[in-house]
Structure formats: structure tokens, C-alpha cells
Protein backbone atom coordinates (compact mmCIF):
# COMPACT_ATOMS: atom_id res chain seq x y z
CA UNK A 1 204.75 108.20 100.78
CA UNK A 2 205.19 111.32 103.26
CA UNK A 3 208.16 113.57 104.75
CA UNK A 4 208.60 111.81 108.73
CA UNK A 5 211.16 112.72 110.89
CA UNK A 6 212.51 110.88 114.37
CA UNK A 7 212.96 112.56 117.59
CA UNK A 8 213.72 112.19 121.09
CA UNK A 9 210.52 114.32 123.17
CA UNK A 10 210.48 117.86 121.78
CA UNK A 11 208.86 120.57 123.37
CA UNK A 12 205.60 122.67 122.32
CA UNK A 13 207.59 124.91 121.00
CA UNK A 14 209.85 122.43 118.78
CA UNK A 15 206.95 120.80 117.81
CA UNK A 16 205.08 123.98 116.59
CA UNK A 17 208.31 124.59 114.83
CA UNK A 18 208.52 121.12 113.30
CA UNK A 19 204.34 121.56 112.10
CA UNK A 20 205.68 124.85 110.33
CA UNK A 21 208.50 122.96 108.38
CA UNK A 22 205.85 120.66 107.36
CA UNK A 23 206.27 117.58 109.46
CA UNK A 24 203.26 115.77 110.13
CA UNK A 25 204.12 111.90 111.03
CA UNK A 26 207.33 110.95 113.16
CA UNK A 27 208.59 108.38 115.55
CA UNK A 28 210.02 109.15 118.83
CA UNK A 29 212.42 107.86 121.53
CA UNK A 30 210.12 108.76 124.98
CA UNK A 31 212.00 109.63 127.91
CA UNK A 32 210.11 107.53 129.84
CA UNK A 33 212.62 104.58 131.29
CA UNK A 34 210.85 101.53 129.24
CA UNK A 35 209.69 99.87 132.49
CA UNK A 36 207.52 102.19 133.04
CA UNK A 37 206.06 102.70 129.53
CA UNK A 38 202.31 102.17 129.68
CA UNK A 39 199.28 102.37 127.02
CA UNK A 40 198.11 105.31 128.66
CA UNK A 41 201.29 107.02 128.36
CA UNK A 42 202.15 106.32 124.50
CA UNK A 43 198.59 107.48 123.88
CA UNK A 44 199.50 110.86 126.01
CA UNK A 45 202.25 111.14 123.82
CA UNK A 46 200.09 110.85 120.64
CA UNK A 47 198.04 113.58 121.86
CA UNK A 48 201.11 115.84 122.82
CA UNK A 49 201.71 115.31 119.11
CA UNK A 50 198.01 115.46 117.86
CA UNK A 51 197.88 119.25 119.03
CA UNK A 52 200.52 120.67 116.50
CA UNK A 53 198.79 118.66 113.70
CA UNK A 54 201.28 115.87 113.79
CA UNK A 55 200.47 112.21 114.03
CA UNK A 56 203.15 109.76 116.18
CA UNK A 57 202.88 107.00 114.59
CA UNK A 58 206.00 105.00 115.56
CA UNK A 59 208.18 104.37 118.45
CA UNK A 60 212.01 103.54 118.79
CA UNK A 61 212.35 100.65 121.56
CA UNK A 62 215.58 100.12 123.40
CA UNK A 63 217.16 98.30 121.06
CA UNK A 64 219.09 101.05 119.51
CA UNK A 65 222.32 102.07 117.98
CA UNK A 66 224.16 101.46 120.86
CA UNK A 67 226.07 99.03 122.55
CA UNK A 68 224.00 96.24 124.47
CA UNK A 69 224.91 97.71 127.73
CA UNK A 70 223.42 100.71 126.92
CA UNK A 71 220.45 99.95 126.17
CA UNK A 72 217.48 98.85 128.69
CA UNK A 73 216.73 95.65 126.76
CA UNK A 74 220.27 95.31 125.64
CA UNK A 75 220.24 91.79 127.12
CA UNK A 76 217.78 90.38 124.07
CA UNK A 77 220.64 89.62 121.87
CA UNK A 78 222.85 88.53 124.42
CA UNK A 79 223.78 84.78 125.31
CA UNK A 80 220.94 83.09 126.74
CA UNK A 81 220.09 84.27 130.38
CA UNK A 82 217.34 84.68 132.94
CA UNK A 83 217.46 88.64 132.40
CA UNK A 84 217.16 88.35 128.48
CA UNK A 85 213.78 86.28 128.90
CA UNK A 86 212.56 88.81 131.11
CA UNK A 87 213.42 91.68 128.97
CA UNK A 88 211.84 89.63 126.04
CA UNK A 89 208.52 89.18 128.21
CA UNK A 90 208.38 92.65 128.71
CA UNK A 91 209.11 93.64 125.05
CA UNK A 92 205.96 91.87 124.39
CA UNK A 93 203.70 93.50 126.74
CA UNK A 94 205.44 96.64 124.64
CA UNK A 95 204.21 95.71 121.22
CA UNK A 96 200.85 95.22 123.11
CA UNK A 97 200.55 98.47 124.37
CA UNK A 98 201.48 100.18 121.11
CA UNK A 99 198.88 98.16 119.44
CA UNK A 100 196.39 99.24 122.10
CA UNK A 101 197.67 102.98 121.59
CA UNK A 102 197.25 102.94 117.81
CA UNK A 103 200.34 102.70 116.59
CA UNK A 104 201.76 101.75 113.40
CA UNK A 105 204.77 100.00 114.23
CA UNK A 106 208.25 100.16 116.58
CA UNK A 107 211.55 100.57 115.64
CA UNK A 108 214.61 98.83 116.46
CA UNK A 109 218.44 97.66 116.07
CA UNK A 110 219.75 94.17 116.40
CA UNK A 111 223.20 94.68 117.55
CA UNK A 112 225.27 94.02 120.25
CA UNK A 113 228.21 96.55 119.39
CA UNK A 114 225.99 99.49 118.37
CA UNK A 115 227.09 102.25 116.18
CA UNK A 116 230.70 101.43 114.84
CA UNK A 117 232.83 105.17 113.19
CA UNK A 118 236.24 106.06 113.27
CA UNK A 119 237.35 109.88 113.58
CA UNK A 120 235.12 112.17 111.67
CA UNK A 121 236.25 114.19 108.77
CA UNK A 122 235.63 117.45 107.03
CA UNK A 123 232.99 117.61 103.83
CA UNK A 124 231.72 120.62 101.95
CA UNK A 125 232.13 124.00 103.34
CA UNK A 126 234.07 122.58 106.05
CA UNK A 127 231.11 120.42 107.72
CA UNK A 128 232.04 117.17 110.00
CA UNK A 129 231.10 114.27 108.48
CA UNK A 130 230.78 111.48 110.13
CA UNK A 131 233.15 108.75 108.35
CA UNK A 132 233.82 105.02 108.77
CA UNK A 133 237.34 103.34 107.19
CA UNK A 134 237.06 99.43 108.36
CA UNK A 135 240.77 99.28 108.39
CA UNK A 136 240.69 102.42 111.42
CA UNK A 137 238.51 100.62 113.26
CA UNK A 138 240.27 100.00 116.73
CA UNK A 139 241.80 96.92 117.52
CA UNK A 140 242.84 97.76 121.28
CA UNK A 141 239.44 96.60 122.27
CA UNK A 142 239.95 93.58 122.87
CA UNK A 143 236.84 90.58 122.92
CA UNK A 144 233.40 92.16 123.19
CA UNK A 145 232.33 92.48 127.27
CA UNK A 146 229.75 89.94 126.49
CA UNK A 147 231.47 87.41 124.77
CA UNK A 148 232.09 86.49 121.22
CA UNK A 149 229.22 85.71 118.82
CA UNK A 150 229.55 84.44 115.01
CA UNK A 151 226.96 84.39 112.93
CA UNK A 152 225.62 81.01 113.58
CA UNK A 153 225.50 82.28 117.12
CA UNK A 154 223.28 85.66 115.80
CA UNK A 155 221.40 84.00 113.90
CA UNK A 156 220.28 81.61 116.37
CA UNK A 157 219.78 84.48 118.65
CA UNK A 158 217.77 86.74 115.94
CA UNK A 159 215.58 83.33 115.76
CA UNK A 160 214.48 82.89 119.05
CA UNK A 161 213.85 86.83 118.86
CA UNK A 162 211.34 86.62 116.01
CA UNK A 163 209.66 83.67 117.33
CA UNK A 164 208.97 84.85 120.54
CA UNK A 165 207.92 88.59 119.60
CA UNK A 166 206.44 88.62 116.18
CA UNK A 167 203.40 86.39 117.29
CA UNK A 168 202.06 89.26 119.52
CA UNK A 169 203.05 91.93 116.69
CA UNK A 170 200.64 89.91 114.71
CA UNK A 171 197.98 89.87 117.20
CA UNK A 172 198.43 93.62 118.03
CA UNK A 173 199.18 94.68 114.83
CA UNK A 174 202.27 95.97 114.95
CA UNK A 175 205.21 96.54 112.46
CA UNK A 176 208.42 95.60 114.21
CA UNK A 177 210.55 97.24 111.49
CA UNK A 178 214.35 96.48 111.99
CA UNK A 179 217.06 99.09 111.35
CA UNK A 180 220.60 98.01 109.95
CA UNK A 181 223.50 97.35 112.28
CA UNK A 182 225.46 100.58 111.47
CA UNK A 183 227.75 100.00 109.38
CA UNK A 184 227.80 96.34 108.03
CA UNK A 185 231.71 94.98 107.70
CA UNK A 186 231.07 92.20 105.46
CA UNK A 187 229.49 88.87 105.28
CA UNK A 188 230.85 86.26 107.73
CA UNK A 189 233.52 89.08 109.31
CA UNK A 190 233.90 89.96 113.08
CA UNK A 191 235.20 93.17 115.11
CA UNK A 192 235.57 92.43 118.68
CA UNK A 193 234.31 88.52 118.03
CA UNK A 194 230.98 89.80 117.32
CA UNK A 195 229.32 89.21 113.90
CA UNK A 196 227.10 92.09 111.96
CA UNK A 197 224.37 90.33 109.92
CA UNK A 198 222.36 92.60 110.06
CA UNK A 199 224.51 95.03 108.62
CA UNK A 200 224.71 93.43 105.28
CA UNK A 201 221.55 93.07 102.35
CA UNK A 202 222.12 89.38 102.61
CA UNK A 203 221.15 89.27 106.67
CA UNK A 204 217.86 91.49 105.67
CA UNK A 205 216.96 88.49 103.22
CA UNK A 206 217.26 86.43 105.59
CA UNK A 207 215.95 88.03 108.54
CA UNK A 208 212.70 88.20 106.19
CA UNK A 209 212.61 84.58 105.45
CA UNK A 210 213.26 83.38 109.19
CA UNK A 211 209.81 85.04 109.84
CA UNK A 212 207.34 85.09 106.98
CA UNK A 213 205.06 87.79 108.36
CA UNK A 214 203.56 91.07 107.39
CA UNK A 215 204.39 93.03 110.45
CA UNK A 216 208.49 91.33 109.99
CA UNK A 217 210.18 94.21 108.30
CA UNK A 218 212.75 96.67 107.57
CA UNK A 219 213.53 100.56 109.34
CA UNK A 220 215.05 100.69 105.71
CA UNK A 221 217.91 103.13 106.32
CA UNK A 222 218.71 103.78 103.21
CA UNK A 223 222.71 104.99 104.17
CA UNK A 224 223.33 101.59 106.05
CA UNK A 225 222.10 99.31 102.62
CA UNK A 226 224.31 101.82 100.43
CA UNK A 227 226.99 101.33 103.22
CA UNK A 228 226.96 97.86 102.52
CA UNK A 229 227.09 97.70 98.73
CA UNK A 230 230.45 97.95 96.64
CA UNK A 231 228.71 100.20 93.99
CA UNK A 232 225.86 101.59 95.87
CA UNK A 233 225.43 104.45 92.99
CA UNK A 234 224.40 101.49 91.08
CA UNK A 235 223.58 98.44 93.33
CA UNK A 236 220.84 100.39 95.79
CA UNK A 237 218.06 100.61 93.53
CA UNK A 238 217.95 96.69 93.31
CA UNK A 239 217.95 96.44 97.17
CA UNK A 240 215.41 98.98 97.57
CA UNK A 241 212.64 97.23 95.13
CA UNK A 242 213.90 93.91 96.67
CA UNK A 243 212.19 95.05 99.45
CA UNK A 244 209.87 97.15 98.48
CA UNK A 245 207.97 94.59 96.13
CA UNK A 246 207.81 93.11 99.16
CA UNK A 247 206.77 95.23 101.26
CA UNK A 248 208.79 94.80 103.87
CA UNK A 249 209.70 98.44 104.14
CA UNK A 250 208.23 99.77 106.85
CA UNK A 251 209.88 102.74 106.94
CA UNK A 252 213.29 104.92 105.38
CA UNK A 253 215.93 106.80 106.34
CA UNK A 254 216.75 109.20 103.66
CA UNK A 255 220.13 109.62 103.80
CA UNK A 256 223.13 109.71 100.87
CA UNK A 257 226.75 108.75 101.39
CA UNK A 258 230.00 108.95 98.94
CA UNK A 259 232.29 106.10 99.60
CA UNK A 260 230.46 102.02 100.09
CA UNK A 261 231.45 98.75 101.64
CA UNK A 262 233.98 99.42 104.20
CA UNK A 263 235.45 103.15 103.54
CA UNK A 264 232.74 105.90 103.41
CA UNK A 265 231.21 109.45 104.37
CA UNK A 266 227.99 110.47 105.26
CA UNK A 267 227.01 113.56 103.21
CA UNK A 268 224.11 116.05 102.33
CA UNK A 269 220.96 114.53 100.09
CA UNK A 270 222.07 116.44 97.31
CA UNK A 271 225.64 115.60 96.72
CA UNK A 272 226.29 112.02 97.80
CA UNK A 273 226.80 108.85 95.47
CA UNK A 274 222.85 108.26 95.32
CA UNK A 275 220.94 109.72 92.75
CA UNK A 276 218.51 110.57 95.49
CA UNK A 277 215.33 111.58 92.86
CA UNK A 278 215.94 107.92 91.13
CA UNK A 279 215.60 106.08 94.89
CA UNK A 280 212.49 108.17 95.49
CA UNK A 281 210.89 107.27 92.61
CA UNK A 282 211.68 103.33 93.04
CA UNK A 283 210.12 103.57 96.37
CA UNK A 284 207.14 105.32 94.42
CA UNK A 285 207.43 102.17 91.48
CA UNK A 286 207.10 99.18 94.23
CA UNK A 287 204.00 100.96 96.06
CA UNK A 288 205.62 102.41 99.05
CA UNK A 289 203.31 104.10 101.80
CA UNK A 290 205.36 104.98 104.38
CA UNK A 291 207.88 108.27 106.45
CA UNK A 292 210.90 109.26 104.38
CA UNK A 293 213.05 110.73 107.12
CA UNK A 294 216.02 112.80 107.05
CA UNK A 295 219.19 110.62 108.65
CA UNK A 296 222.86 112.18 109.91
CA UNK A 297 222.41 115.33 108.70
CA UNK A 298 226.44 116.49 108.95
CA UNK A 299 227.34 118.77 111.65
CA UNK A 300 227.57 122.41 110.23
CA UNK A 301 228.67 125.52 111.75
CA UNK A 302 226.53 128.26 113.81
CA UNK A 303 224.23 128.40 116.43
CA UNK A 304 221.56 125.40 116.45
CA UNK A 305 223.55 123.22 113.53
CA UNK A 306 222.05 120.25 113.86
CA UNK A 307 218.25 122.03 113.97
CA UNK A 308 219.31 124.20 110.71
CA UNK A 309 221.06 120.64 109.23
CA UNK A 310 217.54 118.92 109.23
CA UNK A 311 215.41 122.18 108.03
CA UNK A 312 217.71 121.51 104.88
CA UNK A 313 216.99 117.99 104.70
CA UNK A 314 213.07 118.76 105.03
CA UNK A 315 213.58 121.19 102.36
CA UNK A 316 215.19 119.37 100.32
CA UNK A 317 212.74 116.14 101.06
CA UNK A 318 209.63 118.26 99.89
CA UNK A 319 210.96 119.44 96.90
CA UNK A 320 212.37 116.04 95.72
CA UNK A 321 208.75 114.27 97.04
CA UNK A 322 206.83 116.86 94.46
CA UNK A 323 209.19 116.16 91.48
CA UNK A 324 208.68 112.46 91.78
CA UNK A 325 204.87 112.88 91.84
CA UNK A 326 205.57 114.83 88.06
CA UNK A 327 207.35 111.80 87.03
């Protein structure tokens, strides 16, 4: 396993920076609207990469954190429709470009409601932190613009997903490696009349088993899983060599929290609830091969905060990568 990072498209010089700090594998979000991604461009991106020493080796799709309607293929986990079969058509003749480009594997969320936080708060030093209490969540809402969905509904939805796309992963392949809705709220709960399986351990289990497959994985964020947990500090090294002994981790998020299942903070590595030098060396116990990326770095003071926030989290990566090799 290797230091990653994820970016949107960075300049020569941010990239030259980035090579300095010791990054040499990441995955991107192009700028390129996704209609208009072809081979030849991921494999101009690759290069743009290649010439700081740095190997792309992943893409985000748009199926991100956010809500459906802001993504470009945010219809995919909507109700059935004309428009989500063509965005699902198109998503495969993604997977087959990246597989023509060389790459290892895409990235993306299953979520309709996208990133779910109610108002940040203040952690050491005076740093924003970027907090979640499920009983702040807001209520004013009213019923998600796309209709309700339980988890039967999801589920059947996440189904036809995985049948239709992970056949051309395997012929390209690809690693389609799913990141955690962000946060989970709790087995068989709603916000909105939307359900979050894929916010929970139990949905990745599942989501696993729906589609026995080598290139059906996991963007293991490692915050979300301990986000989920009632005793993360404890319960997270379990999940991870669930997983791992799997290997259905195609890549991880790196990031440490204090709090768990339904009230918690996002924090730096070093002082969350995680023994972050006990994960890294279960990942190293079950064989894993993959990025270890920095993740929601909190938002500290000064000029270029969230640059300096991740040259911490590098720093800190490095270091805690070569004390796990002397274990």
C-alpha cells in the first residue's frame, strides 16, 4: 500500500508541488463535462500526470457526493426512466474507455441525497470541523424532489445498477469501487423519504453479495464506516479486515473522526477516536495494495488552508506508512 491523494485538475505547478510532497498515484474529477469524456482524453490526462512522476490511476464518475440533481448521471439511481437508461448506456461506454486508457478503476457514490452535515463546529486550535448531529438534521425539507425511496426501493435500484454495469467492468477490467453514502443514519431509517444503505457496513455486505465479482468493490472511506459504527474506536478494525480479506477494498480514505453513529466530528489523523497506526497495519495484515488518501482535512486558518491541511495529512501518512512497515 502507497500514499494517493484525489483531486479535481491541478495545474503544472500544483502537480510539481504535489510530486515534491511525495504523491505519486491519485484519482481525479476531470473537468471535462462527462459527455464528452473520451479514451483519448483520460489517456491525455494520464500523461499530464506522467510528467511530474505521478501515475492517475483512478477516476471519480458523476456519481458523487452530491445530490442526484447535481450530478450528470444523477438520474442512475432515480425511479426508472428513459433518461436513467441512457445515462446507464453511457456509463458503460465510460468503464470502456478507462479500461482502454489503462486505468485501474472509477470511483463513485450511490446516493440520491448526497452529502448530509449540519452546522460546522470548532476543533483544536480553533479549526472548523465539519460535524453531523442526526437529530439537527433539517426537517423543513420536506419529501425528496424525486420522490421517496425505502430500501426495498434502493436496493432494487442498486440491482439493476450492478447488473447492467459490472459485466463491462469485467470485460474492461475495471474496479468500480463504491464510496459510502456520507453519513449513514441507520439501518432501515429515512431523511426526506429516501433510504441510505449504503451508508451503513450492513449495505456494503450486501452490495458485495448482490454482485460476486472482483472488480465489485469498496472506495473504503474509512470516516464514513467509523461514522456508522457505535464504537468505531473498537468496531472499525473488524469492518476493515471484513473487507479486506476480501479484497474488496479498492481503495481508502484515511480519515479519523471523534463521535460515531449519528453525532460526530471530523478531525485530524492524529487525534480522532481511531487508533490510526492499528487501521494501517490491518490493512497491511489482510494484503492490501492499494492509495491511502487523506479525506476532510478540517479547515484551518491562513492563507491556502485547505493546501497546508493536506501537506499535514501527507506528512503524517508517510510517517505512519514507514512505522507500520517496522511492525
Amino acid at each position: 500500500m502507497y500514499i494517493g491523494s484525489q483531486f479535481s485538475e491541478q495545474t503544472d505547478d500544483e502537480m510539481q508541488v504535489l510530486s515534491q510532497l511525495g504523491i505519486r498515484n491519485v484519482d481525479e474529477t476531470p473537468s471535462t463535462p462527462w459527455k464528452e469524456w473520451t479514451t483519448h482524453m483520460i489517456r491525455g490526462q494520464m500523461e499530464k500526470w506522467a510528467r511530474h512522476d505521478i501515475s492517475l490511476e483512478m477516476l471519480h464518475i458523476p456519481l458523487g457526493s452530491g445530490s442526484a440533481f447535481k450530478n450528470e448521471a444523477g438520474a442512475i439511481f432515480l425511479k426508472p426512466s428513459d433518461e436513467r437508461d441512457r445515462q446507464i448506456d453511457w456509463m458503460k461506454e465510460t468503464v470502456r474507455m478507462a479500461g482502454e486508457a489503462g486505468l485501474r478503476g472509477l470511483n463513485y457514490n450511490i446516493t440520491i441525497l448526497g452529502h448530509l452535515r449540519t452546522p460546522s463546529t470548532t476543533g483544536r486550535g480553533g479549526a472548523i470541523v465539519s460535524t453531523f448531529e442526526l437529530d439537527k438534521l433539517d426537517d423543513s425539507l420536506g419529501e425528496f424532489e424525486g420522490g421517496p425511496a425505502d430500501e426495498d426501493e434502493m436496493w432494487e435500484r442498486i440491482d439493476h445498477w450492478l447488473k447492467e454495469i459490472m459485466p463491462v467492468a469485467e470485460e474492461y477490467k475495471v474496479q468500480m469501487a463504491c464510496h459510502p453514502s456520507d453519513p449513514g443514519i441507520g439501518v432501515g431509517n429515512t431523511y426526506r423519504g429516501v433510504a441510505r444503505p449504503m451508508g451503513m457496513v450492513e449495505g456494503f455486505k450486501k452490495l458485495i453479495e448482490l454482485y460476486d465479482s472482483p472488480y465489485n468493490g469498496l472506495n473504503f472511506c474509512q470516516g464514513c464506516m467509523s461514522e456508522a459504527l457505535e464504537n468505531p474506536g473498537e468496531e472499525i478494525f473488524d469492518v476493515i479486515r471484513y473487507f479486506g480479506e476480501r479484497k474488496k477494498i479498492f481503495n481508502v480514505h484515511f480519515r479519523n473522526i471523534k463521535g460515531g453513529l449519528g453525532n460526530f466530528v471530523e478531525v485530524f489523523p492524529d487525534e480522532g477516536d481511531i487508533n490510526m497506526i492499528r487501521a494501517l497495519k490491518v490493512y497491511k495484515d489482510v494484503g492490501y495494495e492499494y492509495m491511502i488518501m487523506p479525506d476532510h482535512v478540517p479547515e484551518i486558518s491562513g492563507p491556502e488552508n485547505w493546501k497546508v491541511g493536506f501537506a499535514y495529512s501527507y506528512g503524517y501518512i508517510h510517517a505512519a506508512l514507514q512505522a507500520v512497515e517496522e511492525l
